[in-house]
PDB file of N, CA and C in Angstrom:
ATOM      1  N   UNK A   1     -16.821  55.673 -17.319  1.00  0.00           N
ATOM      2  CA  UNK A   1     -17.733  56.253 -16.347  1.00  0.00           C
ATOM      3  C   UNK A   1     -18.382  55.170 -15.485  1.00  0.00           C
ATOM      4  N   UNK A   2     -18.865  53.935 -16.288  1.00  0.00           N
ATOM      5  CA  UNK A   2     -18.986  53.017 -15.072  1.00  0.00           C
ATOM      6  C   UNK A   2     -18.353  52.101 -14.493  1.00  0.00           C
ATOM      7  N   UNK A   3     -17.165  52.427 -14.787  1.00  0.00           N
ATOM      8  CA  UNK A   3     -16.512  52.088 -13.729  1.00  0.00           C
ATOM      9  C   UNK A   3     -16.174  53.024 -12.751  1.00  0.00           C
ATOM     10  N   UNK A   4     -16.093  54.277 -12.921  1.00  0.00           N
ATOM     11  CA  UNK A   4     -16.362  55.226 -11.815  1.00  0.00           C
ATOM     12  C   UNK A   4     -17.187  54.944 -11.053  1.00  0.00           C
ATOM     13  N   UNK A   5     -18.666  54.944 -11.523  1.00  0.00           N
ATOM     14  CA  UNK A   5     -19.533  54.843 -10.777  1.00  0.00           C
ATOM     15  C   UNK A   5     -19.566  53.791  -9.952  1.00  0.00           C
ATOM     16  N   UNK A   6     -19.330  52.319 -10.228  1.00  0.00           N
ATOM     17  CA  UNK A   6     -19.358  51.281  -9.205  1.00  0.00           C
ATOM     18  C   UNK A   6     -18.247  50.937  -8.741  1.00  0.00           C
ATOM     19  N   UNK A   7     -17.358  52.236  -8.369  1.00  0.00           N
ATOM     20  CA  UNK A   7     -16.385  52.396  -7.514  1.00  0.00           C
ATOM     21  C   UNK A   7     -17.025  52.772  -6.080  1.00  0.00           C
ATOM     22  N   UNK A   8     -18.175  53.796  -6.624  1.00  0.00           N
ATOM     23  CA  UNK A   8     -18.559  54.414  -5.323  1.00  0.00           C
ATOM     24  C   UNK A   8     -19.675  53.932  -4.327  1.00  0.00           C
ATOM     25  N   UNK A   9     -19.077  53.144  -3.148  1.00  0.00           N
ATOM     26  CA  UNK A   9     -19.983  52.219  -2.561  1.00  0.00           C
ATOM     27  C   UNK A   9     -21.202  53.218  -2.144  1.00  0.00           C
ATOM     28  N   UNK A  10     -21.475  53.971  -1.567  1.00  0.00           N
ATOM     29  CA  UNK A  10     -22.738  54.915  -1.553  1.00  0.00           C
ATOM     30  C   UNK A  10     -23.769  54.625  -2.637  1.00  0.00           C
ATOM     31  N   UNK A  11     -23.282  54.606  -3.803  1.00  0.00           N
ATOM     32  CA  UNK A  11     -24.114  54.727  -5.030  1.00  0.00           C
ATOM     33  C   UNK A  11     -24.372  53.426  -5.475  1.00  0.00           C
ATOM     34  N   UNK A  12     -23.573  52.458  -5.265  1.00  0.00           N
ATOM     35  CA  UNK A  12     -23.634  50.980  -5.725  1.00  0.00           C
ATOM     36  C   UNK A  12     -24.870  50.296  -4.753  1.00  0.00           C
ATOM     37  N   UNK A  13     -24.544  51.001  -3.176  1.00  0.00           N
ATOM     38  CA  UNK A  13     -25.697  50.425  -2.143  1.00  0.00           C
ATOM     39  C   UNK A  13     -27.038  51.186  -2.912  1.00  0.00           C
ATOM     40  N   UNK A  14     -27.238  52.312  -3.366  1.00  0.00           N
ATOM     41  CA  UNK A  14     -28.201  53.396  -3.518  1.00  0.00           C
ATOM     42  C   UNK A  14     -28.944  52.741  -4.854  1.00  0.00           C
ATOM     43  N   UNK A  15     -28.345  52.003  -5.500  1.00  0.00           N
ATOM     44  CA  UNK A  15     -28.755  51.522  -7.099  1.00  0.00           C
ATOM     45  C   UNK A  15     -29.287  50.027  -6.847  1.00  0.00           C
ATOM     46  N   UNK A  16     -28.687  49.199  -5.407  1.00  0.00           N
ATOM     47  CA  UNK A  16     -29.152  48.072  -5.537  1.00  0.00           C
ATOM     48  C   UNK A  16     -30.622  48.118  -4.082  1.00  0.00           C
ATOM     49  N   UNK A  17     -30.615  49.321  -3.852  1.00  0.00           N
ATOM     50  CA  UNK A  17     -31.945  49.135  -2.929  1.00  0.00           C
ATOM     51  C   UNK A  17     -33.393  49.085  -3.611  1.00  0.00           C
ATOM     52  N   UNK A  18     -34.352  48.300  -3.216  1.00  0.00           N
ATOM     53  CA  UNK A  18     -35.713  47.875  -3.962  1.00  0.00           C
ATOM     54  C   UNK A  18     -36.112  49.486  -4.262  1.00  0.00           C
ATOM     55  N   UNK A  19     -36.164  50.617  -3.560  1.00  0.00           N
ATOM     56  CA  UNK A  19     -36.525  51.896  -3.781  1.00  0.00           C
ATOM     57  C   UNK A  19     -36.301  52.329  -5.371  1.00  0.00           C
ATOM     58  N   UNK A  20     -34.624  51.804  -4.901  1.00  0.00           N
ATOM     59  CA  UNK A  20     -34.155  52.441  -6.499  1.00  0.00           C
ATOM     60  C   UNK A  20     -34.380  51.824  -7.403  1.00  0.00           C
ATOM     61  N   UNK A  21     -34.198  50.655  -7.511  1.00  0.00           N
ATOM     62  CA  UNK A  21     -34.864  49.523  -8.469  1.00  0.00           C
ATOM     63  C   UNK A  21     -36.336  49.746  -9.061  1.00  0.00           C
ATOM     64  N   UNK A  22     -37.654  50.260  -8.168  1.00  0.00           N
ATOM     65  CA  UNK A  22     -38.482  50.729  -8.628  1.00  0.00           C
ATOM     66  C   UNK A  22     -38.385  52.138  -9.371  1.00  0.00           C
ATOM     67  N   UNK A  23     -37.182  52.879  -9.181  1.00  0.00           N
ATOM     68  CA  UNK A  23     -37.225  54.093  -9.554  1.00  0.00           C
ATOM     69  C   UNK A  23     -36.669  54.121 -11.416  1.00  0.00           C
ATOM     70  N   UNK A  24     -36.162  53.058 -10.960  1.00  0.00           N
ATOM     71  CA  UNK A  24     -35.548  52.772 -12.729  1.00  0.00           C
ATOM     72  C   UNK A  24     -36.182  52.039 -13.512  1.00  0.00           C
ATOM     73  N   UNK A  25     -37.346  51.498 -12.808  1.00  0.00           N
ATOM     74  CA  UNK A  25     -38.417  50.638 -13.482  1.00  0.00           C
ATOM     75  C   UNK A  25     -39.513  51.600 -14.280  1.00  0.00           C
ATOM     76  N   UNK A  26     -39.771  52.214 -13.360  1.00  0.00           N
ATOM     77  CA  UNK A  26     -40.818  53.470 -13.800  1.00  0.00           C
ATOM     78  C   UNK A  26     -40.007  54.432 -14.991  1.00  0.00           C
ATOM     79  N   UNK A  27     -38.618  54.519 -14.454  1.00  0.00           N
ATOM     80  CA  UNK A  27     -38.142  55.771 -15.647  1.00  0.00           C
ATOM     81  C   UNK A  27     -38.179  55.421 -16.798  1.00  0.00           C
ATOM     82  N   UNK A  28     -37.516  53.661 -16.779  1.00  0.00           N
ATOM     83  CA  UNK A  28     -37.598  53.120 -17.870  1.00  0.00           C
ATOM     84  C   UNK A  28     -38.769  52.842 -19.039  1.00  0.00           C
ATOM     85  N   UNK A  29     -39.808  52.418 -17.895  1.00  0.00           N
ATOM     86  CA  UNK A  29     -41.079  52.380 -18.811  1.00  0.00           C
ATOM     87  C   UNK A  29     -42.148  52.976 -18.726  1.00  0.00           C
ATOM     88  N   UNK A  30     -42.301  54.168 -18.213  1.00  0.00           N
ATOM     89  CA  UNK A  30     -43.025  55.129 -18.305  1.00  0.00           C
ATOM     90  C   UNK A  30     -42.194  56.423 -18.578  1.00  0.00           C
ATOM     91  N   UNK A  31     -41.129  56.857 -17.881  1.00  0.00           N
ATOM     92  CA  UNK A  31     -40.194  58.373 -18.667  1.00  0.00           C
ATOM     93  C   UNK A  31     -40.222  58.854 -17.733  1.00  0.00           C
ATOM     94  N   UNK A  32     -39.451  60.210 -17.658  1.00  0.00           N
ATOM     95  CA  UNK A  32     -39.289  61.403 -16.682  1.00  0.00           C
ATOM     96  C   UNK A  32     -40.384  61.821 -16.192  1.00  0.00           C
ATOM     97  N   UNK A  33     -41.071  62.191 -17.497  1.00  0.00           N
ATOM     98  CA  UNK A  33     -43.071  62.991 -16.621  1.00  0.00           C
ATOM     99  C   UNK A  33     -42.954  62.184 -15.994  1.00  0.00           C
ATOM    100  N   UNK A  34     -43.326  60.554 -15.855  1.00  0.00           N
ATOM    101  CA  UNK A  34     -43.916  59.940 -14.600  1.00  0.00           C
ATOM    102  C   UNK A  34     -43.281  59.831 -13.331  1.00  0.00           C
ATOM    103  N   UNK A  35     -41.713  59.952 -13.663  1.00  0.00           N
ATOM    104  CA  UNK A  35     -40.694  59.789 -12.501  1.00  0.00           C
ATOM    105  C   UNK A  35     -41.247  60.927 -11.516  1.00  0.00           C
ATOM    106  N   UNK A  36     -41.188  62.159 -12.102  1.00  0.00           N
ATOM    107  CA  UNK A  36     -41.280  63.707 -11.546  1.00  0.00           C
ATOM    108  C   UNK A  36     -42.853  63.736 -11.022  1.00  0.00           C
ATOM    109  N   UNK A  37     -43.657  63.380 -11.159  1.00  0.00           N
ATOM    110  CA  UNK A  37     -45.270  63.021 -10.931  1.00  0.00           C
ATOM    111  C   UNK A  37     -44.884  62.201  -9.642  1.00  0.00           C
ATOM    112  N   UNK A  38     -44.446  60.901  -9.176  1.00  0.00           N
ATOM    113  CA  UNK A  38     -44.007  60.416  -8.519  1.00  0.00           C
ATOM    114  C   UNK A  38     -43.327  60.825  -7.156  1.00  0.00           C
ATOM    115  N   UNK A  39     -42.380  61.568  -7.783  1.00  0.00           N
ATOM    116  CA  UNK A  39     -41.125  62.239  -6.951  1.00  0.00           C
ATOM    117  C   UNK A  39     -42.800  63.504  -6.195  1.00  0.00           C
ATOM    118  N   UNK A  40     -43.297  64.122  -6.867  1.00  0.00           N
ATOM    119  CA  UNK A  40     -44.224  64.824  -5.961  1.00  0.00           C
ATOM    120  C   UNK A  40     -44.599  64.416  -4.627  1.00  0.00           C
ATOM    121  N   UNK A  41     -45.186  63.684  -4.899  1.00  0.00           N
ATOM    122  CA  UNK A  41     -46.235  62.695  -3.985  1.00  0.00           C
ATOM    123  C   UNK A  41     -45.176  61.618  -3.124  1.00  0.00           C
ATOM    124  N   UNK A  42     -44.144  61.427  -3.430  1.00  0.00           N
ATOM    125  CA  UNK A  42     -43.463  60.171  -2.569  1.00  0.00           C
ATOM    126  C   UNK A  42     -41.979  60.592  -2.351  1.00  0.00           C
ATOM    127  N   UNK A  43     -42.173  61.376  -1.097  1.00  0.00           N
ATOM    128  CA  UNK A  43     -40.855  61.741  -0.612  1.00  0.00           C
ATOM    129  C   UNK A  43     -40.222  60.453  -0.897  1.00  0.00           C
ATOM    130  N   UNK A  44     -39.992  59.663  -0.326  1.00  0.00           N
ATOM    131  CA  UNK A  44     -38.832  58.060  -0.199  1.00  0.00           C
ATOM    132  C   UNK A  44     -38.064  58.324  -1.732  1.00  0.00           C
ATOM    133  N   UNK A  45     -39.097  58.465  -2.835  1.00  0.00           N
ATOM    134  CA  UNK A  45     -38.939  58.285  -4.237  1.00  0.00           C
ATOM    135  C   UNK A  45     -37.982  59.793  -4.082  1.00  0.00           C
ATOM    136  N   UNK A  46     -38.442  60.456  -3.983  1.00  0.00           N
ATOM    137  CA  UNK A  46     -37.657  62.188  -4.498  1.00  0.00           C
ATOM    138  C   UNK A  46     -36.612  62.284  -3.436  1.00  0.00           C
ATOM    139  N   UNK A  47     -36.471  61.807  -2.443  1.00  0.00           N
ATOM    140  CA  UNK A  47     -34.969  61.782  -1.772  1.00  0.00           C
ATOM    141  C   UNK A  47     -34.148  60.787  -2.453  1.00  0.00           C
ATOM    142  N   UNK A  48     -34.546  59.510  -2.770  1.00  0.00           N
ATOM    143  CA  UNK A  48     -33.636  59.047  -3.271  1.00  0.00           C
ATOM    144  C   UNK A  48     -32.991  59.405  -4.736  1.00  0.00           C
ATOM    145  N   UNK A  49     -34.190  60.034  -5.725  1.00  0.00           N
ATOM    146  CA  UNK A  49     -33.797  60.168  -6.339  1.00  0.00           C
ATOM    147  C   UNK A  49     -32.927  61.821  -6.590  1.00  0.00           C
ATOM    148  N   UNK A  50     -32.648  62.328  -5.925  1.00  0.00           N
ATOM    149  CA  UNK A  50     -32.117  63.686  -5.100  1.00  0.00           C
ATOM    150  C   UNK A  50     -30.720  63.377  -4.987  1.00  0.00           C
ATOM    151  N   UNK A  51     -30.638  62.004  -4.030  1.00  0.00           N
ATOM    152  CA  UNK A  51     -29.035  61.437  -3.562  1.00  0.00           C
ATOM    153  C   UNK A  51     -28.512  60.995  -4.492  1.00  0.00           C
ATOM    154  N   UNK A  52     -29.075  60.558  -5.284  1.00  0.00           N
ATOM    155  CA  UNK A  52     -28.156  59.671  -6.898  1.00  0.00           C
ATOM    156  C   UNK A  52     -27.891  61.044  -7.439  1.00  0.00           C
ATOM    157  N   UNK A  53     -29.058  62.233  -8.021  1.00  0.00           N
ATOM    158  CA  UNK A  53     -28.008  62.998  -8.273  1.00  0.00           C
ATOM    159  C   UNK A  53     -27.032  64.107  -8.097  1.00  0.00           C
ATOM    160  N   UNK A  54     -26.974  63.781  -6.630  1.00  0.00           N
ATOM    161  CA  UNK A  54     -25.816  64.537  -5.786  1.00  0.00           C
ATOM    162  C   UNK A  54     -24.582  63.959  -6.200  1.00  0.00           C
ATOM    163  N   UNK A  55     -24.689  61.925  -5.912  1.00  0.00           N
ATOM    164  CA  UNK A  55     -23.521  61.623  -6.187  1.00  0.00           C
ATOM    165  C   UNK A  55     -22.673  61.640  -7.684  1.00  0.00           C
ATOM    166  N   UNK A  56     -23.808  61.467  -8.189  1.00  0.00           N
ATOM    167  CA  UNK A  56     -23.499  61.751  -9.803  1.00  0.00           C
ATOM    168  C   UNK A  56     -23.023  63.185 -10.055  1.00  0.00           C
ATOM    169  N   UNK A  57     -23.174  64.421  -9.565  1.00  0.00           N
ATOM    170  CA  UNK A  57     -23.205  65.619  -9.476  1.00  0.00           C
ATOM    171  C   UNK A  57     -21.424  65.841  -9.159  1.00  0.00           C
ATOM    172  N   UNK A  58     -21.182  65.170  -8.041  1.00  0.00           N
ATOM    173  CA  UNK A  58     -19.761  64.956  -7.453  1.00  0.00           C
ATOM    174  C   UNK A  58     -18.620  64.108  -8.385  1.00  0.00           C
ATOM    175  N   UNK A  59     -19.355  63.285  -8.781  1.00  0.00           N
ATOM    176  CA  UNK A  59     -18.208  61.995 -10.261  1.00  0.00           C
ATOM    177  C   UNK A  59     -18.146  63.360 -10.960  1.00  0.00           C
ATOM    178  N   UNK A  60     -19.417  64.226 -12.077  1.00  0.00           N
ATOM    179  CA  UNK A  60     -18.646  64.645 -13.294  1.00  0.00           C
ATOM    180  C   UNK A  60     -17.892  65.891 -12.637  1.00  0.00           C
ATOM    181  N   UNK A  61     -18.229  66.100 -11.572  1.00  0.00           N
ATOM    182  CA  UNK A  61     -16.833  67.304 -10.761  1.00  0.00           C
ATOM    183  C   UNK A  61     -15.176  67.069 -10.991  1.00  0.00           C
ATOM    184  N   UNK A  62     -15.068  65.461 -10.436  1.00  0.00           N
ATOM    185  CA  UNK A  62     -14.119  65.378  -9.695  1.00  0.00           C
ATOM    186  C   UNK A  62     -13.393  64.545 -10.893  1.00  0.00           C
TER     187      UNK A  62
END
């Protein structure tokens, strides 16, 4: 699977932007409640995290 995944340049750009980098910082050490608390209040945060799982949505499809 990850090598699927860092096949797909969309998602490889999407994982190495500072946005997302903070987004995996927080999931990691605070959890989902805080991600989703977040994602409220900070569109930037809830679109991106929206597009990861679109593309992820499309890998376990295809």
């Amino acid at each position: 699977m990850l090598k699927t995944m860092m096949s797909d340049p969309e998602l490889v750009s999407m994982l190495r932007s500072p946005k997302m980098q903070d987004v995996m910082k927080l999931l990691m050490t605070d959890g989902q409640e805080a991600l989703e608390e977040v994602m409220k209040t900070d569109q930037e945060t809830y679109e991106c995290v929206q597009k990861v799982n679109q593309i992820m949505g499309r890998m376990n499809q295809g």
